[in-house]
C-alpha atoms as a PDB file:
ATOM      1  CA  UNK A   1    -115.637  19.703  36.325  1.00  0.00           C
ATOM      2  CA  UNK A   2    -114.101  17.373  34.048  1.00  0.00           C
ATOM      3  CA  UNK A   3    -111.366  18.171  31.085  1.00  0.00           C
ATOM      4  CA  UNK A   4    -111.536  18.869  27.610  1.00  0.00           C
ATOM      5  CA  UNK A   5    -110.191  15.618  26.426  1.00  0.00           C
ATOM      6  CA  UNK A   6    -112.147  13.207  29.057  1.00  0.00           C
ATOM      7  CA  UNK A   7    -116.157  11.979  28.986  1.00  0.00           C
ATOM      8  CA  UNK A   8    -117.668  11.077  31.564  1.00  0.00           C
ATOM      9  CA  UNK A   9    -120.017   7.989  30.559  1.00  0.00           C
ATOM     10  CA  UNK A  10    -122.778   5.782  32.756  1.00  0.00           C
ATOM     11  CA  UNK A  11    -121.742   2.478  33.186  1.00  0.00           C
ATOM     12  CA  UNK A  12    -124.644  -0.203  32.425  1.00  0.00           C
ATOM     13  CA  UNK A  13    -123.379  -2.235  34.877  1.00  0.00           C
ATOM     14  CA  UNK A  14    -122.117   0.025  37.881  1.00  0.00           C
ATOM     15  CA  UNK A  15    -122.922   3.110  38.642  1.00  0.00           C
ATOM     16  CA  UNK A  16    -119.395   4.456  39.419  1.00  0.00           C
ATOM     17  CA  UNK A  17    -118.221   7.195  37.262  1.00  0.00           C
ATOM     18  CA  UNK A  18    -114.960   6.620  34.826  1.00  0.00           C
ATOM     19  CA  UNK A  19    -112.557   8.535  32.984  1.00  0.00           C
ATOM     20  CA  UNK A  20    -111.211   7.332  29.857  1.00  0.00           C
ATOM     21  CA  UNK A  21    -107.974   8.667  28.895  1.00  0.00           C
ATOM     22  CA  UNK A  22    -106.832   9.969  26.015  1.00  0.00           C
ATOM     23  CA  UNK A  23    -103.640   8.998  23.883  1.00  0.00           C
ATOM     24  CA  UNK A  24    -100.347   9.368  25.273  1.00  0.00           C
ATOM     25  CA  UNK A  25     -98.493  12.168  24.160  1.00  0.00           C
ATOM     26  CA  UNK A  26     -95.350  11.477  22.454  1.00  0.00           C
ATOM     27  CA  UNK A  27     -91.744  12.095  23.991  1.00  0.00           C
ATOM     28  CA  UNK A  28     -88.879  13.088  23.197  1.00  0.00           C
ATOM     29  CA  UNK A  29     -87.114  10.136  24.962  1.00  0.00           C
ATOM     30  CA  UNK A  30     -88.881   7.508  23.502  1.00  0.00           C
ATOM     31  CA  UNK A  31     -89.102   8.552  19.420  1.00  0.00           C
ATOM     32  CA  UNK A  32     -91.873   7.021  17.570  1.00  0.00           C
ATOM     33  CA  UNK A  33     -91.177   4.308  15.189  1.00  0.00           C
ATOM     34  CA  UNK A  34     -93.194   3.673  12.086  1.00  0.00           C
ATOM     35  CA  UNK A  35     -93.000   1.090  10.393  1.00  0.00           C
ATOM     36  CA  UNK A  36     -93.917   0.306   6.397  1.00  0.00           C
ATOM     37  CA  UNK A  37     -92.760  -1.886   3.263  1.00  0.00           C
ATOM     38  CA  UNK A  38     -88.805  -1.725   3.145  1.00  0.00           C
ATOM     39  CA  UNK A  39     -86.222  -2.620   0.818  1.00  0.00           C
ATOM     40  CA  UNK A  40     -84.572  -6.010   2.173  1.00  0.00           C
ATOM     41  CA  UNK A  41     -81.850  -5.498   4.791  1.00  0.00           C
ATOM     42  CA  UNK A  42     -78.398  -7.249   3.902  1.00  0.00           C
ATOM     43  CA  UNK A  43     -77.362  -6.922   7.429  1.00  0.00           C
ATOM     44  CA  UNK A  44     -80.123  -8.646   9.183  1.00  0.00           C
ATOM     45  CA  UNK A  45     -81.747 -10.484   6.661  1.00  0.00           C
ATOM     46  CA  UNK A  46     -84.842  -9.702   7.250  1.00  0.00           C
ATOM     47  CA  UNK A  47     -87.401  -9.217   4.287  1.00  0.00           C
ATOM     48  CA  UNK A  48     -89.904  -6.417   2.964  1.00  0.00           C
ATOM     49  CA  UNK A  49     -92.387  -5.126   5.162  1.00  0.00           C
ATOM     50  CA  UNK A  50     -90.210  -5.667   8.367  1.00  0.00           C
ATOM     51  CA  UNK A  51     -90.649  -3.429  10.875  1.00  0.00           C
ATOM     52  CA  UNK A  52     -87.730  -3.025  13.755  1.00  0.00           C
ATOM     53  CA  UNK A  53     -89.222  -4.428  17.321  1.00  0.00           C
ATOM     54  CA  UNK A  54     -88.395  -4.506  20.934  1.00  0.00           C
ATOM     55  CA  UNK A  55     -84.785  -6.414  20.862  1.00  0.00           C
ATOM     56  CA  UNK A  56     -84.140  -6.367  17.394  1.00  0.00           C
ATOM     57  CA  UNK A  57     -80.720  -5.423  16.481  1.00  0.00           C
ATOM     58  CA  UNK A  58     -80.466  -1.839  15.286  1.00  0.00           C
ATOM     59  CA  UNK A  59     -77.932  -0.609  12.878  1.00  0.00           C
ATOM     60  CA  UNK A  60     -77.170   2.984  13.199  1.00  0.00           C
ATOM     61  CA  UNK A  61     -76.127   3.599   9.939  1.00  0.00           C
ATOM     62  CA  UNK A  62     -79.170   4.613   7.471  1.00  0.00           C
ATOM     63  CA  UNK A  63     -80.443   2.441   4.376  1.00  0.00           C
ATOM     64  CA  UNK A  64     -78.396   5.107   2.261  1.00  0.00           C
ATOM     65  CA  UNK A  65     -75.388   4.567   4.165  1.00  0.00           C
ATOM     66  CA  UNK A  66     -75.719   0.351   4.577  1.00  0.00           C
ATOM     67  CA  UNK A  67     -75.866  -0.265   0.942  1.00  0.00           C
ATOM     68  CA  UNK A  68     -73.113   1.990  -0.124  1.00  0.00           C
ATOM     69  CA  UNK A  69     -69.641   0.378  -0.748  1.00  0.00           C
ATOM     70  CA  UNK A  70     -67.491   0.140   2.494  1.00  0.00           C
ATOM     71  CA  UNK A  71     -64.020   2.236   1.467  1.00  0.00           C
ATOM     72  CA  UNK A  72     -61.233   0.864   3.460  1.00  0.00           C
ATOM     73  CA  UNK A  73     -58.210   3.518   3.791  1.00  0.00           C
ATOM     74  CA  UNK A  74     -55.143   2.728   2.301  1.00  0.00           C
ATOM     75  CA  UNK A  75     -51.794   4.256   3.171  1.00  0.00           C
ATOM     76  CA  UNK A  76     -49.663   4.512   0.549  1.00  0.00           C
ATOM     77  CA  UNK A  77     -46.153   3.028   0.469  1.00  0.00           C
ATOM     78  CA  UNK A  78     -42.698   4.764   0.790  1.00  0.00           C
ATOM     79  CA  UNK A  79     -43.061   6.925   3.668  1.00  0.00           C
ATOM     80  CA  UNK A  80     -39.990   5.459   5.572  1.00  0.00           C
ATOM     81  CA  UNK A  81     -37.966   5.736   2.915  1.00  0.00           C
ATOM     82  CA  UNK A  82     -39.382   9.274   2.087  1.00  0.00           C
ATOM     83  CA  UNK A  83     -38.887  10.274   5.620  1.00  0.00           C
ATOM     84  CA  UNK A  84     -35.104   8.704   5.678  1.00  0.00           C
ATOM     85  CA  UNK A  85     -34.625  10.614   2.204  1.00  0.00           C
ATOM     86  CA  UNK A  86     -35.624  13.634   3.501  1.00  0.00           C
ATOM     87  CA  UNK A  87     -33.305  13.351   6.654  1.00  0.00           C
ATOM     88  CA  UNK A  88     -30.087  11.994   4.783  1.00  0.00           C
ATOM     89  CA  UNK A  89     -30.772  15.127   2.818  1.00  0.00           C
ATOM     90  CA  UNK A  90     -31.382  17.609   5.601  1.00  0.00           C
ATOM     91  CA  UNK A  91     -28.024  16.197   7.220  1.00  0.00           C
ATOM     92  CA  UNK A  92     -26.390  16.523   3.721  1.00  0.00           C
ATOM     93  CA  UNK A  93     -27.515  20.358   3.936  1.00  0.00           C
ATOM     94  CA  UNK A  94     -25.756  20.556   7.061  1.00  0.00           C
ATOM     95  CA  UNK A  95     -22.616  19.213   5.997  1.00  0.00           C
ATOM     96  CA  UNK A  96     -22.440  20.770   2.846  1.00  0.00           C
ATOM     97  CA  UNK A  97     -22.758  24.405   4.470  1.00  0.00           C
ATOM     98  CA  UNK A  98     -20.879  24.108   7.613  1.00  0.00           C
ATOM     99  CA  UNK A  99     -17.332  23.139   5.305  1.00  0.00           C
ATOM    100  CA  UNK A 100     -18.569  25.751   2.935  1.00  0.00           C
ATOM    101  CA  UNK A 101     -18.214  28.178   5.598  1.00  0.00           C
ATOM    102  CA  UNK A 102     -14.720  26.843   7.061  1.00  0.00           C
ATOM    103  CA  UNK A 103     -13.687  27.190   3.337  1.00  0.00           C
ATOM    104  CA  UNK A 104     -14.319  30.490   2.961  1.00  0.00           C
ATOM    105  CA  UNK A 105     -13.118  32.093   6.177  1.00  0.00           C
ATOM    106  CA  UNK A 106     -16.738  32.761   7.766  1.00  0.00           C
ATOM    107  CA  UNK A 107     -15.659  30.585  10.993  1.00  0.00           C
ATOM    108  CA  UNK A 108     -11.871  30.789  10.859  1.00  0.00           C
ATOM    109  CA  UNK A 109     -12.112  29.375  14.358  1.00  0.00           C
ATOM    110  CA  UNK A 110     -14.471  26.367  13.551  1.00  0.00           C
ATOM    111  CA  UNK A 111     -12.827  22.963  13.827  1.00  0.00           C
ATOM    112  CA  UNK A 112     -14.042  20.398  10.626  1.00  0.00           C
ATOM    113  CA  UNK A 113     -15.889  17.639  12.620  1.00  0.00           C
ATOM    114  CA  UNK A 114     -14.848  15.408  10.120  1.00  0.00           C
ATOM    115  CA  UNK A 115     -11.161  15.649   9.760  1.00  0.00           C
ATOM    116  CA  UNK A 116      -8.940  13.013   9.573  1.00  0.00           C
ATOM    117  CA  UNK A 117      -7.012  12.101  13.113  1.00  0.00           C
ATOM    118  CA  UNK A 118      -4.162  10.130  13.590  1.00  0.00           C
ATOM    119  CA  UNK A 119      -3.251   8.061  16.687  1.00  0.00           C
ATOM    120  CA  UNK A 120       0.148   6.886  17.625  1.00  0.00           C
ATOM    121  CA  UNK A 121       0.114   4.409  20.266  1.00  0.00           C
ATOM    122  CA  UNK A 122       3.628   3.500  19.733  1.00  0.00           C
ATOM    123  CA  UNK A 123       5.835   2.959  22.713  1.00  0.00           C
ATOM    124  CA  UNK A 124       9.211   5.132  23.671  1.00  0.00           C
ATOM    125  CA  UNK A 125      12.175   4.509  22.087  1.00  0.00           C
ATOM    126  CA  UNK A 126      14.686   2.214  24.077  1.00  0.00           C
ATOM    127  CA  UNK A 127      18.456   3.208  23.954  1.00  0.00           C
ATOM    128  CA  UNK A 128      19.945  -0.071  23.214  1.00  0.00           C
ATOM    129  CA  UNK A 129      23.568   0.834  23.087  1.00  0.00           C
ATOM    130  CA  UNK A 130      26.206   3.931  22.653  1.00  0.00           C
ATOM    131  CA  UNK A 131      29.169   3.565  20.288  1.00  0.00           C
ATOM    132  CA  UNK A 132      32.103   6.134  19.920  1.00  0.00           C
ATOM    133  CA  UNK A 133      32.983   6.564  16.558  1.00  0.00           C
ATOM    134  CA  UNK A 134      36.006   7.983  15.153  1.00  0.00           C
ATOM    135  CA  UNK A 135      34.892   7.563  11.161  1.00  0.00           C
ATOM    136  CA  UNK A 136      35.417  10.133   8.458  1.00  0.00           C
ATOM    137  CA  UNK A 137      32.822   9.437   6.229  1.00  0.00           C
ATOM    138  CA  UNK A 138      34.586  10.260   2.345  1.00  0.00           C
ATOM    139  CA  UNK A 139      31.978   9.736  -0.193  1.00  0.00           C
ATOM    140  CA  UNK A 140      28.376   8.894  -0.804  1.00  0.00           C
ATOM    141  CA  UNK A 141      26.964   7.416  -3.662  1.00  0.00           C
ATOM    142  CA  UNK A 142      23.364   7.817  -4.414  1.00  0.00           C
ATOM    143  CA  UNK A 143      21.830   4.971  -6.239  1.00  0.00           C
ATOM    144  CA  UNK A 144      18.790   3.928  -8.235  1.00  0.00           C
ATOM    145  CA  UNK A 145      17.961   0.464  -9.332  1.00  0.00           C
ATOM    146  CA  UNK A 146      14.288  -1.121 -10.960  1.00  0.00           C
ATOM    147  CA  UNK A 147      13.910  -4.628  -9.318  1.00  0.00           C
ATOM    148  CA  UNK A 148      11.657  -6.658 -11.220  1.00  0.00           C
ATOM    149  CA  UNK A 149      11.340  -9.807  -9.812  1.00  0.00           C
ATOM    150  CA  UNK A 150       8.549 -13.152 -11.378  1.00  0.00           C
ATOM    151  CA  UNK A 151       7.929 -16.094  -9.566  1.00  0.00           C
ATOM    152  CA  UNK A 152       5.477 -18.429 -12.020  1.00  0.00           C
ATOM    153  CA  UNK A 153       5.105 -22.107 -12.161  1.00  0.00           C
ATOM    154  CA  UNK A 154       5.663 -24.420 -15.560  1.00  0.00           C
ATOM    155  CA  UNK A 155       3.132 -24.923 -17.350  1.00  0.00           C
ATOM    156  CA  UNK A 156       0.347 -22.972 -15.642  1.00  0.00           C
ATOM    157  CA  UNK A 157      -0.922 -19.694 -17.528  1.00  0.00           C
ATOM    158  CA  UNK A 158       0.039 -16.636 -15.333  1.00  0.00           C
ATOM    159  CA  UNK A 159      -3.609 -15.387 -14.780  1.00  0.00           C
ATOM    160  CA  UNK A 160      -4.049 -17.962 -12.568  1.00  0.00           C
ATOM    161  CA  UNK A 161      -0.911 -18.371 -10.658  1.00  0.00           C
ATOM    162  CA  UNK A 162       2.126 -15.917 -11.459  1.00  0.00           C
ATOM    163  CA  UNK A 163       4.052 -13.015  -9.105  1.00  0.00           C
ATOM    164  CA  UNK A 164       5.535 -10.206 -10.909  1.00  0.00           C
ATOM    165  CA  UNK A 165       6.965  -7.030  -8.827  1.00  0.00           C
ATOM    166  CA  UNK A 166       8.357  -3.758 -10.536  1.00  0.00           C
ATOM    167  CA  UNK A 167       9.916  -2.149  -7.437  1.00  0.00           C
ATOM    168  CA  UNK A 168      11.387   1.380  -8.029  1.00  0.00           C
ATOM    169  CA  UNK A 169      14.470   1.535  -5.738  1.00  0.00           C
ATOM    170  CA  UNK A 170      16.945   4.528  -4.634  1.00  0.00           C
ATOM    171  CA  UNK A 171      19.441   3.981  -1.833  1.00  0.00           C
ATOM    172  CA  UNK A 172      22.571   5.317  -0.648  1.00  0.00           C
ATOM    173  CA  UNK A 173      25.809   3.979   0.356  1.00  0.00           C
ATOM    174  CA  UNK A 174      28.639   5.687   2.335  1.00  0.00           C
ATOM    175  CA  UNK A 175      32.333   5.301   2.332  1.00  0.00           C
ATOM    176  CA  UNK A 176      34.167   5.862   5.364  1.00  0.00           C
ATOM    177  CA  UNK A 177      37.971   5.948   6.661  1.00  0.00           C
ATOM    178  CA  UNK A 178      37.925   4.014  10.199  1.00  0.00           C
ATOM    179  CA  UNK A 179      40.758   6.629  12.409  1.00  0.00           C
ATOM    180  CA  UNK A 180      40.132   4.429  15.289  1.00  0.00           C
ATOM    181  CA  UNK A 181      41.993   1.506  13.142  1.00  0.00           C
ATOM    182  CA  UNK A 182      45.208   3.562  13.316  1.00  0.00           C
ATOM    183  CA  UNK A 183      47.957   1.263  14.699  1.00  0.00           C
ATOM    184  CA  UNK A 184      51.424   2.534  16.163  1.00  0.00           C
ATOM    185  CA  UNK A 185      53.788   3.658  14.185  1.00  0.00           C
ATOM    186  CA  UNK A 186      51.153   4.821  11.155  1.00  0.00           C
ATOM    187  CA  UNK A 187      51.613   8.554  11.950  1.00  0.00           C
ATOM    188  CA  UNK A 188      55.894   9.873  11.502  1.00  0.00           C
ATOM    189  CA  UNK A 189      56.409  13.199  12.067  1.00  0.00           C
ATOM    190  CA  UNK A 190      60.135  15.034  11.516  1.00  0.00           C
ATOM    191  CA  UNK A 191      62.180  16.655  14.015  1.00  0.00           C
ATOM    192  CA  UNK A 192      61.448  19.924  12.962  1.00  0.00           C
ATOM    193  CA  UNK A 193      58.124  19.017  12.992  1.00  0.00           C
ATOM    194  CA  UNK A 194      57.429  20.054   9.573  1.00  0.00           C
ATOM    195  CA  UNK A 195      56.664  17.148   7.927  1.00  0.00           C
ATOM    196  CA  UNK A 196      54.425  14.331   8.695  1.00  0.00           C
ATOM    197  CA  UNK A 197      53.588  10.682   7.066  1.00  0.00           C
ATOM    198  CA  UNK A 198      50.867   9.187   7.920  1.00  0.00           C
ATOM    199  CA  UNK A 199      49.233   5.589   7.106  1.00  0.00           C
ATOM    200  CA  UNK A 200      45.240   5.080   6.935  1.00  0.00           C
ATOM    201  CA  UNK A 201      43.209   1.935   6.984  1.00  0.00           C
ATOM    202  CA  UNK A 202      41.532   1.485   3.430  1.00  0.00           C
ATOM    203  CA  UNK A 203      38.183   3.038   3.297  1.00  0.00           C
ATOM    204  CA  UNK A 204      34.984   0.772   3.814  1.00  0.00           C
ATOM    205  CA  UNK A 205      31.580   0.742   2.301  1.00  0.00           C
ATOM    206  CA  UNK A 206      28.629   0.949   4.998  1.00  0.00           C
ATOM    207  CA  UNK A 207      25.717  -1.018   4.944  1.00  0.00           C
ATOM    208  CA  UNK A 208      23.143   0.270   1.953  1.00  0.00           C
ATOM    209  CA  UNK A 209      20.162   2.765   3.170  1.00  0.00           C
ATOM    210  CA  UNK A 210      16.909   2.599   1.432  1.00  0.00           C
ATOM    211  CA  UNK A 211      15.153   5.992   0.893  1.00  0.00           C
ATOM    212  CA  UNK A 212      11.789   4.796   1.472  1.00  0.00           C
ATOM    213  CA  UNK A 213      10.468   8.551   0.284  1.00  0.00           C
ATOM    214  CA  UNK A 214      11.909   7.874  -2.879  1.00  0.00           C
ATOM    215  CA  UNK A 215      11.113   4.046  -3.540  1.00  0.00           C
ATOM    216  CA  UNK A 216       8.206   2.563  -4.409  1.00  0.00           C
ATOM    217  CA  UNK A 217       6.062  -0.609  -6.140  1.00  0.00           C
ATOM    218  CA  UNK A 218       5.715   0.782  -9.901  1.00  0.00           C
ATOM    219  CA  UNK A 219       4.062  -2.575 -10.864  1.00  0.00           C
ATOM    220  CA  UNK A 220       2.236  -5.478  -9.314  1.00  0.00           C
ATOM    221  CA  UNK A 221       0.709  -8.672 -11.329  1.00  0.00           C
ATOM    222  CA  UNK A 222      -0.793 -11.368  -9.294  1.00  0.00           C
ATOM    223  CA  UNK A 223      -2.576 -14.284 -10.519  1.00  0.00           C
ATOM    224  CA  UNK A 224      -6.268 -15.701  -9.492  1.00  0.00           C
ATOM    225  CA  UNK A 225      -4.412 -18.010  -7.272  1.00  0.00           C
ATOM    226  CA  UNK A 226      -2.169 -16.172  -6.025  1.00  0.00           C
ATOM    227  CA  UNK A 227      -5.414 -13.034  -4.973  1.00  0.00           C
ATOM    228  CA  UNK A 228      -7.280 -15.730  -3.403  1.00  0.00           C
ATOM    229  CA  UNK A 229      -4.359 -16.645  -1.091  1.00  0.00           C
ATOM    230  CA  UNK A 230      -4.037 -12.915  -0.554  1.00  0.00           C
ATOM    231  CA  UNK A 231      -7.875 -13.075   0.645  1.00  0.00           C
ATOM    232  CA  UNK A 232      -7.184 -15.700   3.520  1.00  0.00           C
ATOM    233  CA  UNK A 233      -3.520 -15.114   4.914  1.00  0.00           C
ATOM    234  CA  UNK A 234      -1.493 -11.894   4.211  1.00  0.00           C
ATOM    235  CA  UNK A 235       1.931 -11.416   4.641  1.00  0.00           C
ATOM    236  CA  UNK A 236       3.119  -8.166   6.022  1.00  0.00           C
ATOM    237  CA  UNK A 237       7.058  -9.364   5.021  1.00  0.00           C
ATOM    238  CA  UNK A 238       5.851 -10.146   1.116  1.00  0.00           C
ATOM    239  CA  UNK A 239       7.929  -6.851   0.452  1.00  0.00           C
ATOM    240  CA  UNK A 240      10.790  -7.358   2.568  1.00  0.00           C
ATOM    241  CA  UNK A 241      12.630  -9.872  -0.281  1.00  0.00           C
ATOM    242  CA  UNK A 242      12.476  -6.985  -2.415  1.00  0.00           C
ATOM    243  CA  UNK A 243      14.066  -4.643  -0.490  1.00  0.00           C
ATOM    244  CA  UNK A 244      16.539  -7.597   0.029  1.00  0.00           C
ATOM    245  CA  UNK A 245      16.913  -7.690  -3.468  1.00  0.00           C
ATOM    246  CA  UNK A 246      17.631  -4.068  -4.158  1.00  0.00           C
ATOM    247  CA  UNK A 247      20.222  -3.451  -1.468  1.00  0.00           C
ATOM    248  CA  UNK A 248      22.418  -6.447  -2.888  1.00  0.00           C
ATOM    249  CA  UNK A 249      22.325  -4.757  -6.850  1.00  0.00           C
ATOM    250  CA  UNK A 250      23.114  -0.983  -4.527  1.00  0.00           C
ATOM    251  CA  UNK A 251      25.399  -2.264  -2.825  1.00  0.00           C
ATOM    252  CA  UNK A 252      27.249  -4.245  -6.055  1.00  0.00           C
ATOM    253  CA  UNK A 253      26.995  -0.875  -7.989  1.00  0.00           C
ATOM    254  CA  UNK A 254      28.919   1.133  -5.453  1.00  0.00           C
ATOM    255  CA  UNK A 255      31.569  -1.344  -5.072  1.00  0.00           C
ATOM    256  CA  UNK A 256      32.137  -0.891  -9.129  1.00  0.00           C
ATOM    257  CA  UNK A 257      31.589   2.883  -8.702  1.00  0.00           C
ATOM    258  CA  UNK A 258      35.093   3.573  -7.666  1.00  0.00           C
ATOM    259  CA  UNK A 259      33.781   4.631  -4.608  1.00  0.00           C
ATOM    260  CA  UNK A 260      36.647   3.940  -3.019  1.00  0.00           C
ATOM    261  CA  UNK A 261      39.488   5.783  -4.813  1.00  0.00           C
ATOM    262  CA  UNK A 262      37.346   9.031  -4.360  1.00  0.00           C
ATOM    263  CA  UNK A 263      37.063   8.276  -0.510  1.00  0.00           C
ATOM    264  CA  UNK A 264      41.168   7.820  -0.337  1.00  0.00           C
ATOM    265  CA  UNK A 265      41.330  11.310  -2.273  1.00  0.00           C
ATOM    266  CA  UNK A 266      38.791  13.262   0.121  1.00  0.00           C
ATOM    267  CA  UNK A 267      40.398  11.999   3.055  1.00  0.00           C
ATOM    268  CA  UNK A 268      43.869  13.247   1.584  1.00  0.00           C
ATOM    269  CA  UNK A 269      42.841  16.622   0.789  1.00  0.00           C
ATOM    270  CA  UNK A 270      41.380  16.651   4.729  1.00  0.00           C
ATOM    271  CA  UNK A 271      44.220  15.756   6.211  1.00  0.00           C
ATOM    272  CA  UNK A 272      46.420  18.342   4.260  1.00  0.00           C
ATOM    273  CA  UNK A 273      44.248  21.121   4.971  1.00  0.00           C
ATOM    274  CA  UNK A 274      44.090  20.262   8.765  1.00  0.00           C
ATOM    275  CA  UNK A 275      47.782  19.210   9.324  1.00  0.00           C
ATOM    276  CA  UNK A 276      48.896  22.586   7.459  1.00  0.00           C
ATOM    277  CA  UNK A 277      47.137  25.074   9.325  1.00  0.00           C
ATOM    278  CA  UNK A 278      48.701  23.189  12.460  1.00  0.00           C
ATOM    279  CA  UNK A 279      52.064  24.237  10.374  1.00  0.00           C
ATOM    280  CA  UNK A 280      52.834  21.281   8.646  1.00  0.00           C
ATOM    281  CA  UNK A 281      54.529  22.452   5.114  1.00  0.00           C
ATOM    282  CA  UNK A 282      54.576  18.569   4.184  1.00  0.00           C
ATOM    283  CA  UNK A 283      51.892  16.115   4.302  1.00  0.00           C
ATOM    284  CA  UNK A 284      51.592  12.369   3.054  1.00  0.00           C
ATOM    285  CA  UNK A 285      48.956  10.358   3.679  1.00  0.00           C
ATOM    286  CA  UNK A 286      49.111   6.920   2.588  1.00  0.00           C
ATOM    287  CA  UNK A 287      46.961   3.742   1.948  1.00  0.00           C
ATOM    288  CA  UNK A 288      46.830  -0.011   1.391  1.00  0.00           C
ATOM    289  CA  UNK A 289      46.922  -1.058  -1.998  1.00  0.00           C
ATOM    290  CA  UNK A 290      44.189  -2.362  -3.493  1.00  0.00           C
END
């Protein structure tokens, strides 16, 4: 018995039954492609009425989709800077409201991460010598002195080559009365051992101190020159003829100061005081003219 969609025809020529197939039924692996007029293809090049064939190149994307406008995604500038921003901020923040805490109390205990430190890498000190004194220091004179001090050349304006220092000075000078300078014979004393002459050295000016607390540079004018020079090769000692400077104009002042006189009468009043509480009813003390 033979199907619905197959005849079964006589041959003229044999006698030998046939079937004739119908048409294949479509798949779903194998979609059916039609083909009909079409808009020229930009991507192949092909014309109107082209139909796609058996190793044709295919583009996937539709006619819609081919003859749009291809949109290329731009990213937009900044974002490294935004993110840096953003985390210079953020650290900022975090700065800002960990010292705001220390400076209100809320972490007495917290330690600022940022504080300043100091490091001393300095070596011990050496003990060069040990010298026995027997001076009385007298008097002290305390001193002030402005040093202003120009060096300039002839005939070249001072903006471009000129030195001018304004150096606020205070220093101190001592007077002192040597005992160790006592020679035989200086000290007489009566038999009764009330009364008692003695002879002193004259007194002597020590060496002028600087107070560096109290002295500084009130003024400094340097030239274009004299900056550039700076720039290449500083000097450390630029100061130190300053300082020179100031202890010599000290040191002249408390020799007109009288210094001395006031020494001879401190070490007088001493030496009475002392000697009389030893019992001494009578006490001279003498010095060299001056």
């Amino acid at each position: 018995m033979a199907r619905n969609d197959e005849t079964v025809t006589p041959d003229d020529s044999d006698d030998v039954p046939t079937q004739r197939r119908g048409p294949d039924p479509k798949t779903s692996e194998y979609p059916a492609i039609t083909s009909g007029p079409d808009d020229d293809e930009p991507a192949t090049g092909k014309s109107k009425g082209w139909s796609p064939k058996i190793g044709d190149p295919v583009d996937p994307r539709g006619r819609n989709e081919r003859d749009a406008p291809i949109v290329v995604p731009v990213k937009a500038g900044g974002g490294a800077m935004r993110g840096l921003f953003w985390l210079v901020a953020t650290i900022g923040l975090i700065v800002a409201l960990v010292l705001g805490a220390k400076t209100i109390g809320l972490f007495p205990d917290l330690k600022n991460p940022f504080a300043k430190e100091q490091t001393d890498r300095s070596g011990p000190a050496l003990l060069k010598s040990v010298q026995d004194l027997s001076q009385y220091v007298a008097a002290e004179g305390n001193f002030e002195v402005i040093v202003d001090v120009q060096k300039d050349r002839k005939y070249i304006p001072d903006f471009l080559l000129n030195e001018r220092i304004l150096f606020v000075a205070a220093g101190s000078v001592e007077v002192y009365v040597d005992f160790a300078g006592i020679g035989q014979g200086a000290v007489k004393e009566s038999d009764d051992r009330r009364t008692v002459e003695i002879t002193l050295p004259a007194p002597q000016l020590r060496p002028v101190r600087i107070n560096n607390d109290r002295s500084y540079v009130y003024q400094e004018d340097r030239g274009l020159f004299n900056r550039l020079a700076d720039a290449f090769k500083s000097d450390p000692n630029r100061l130190q003829e300053v300082y020179k400077l100031a202890e010599e104009k000290i040191g002249t002042a408390a020799k007109e100061a009288g210094l001395s006189k006031r020494a001879e009468e401190n070490t007088r009043k001493m030496l009475q005081q002392f000697l009389g509480a030893l019992g001494y009813t009578s006490v001279t003390v003498n010095f060299p003219a001056s």
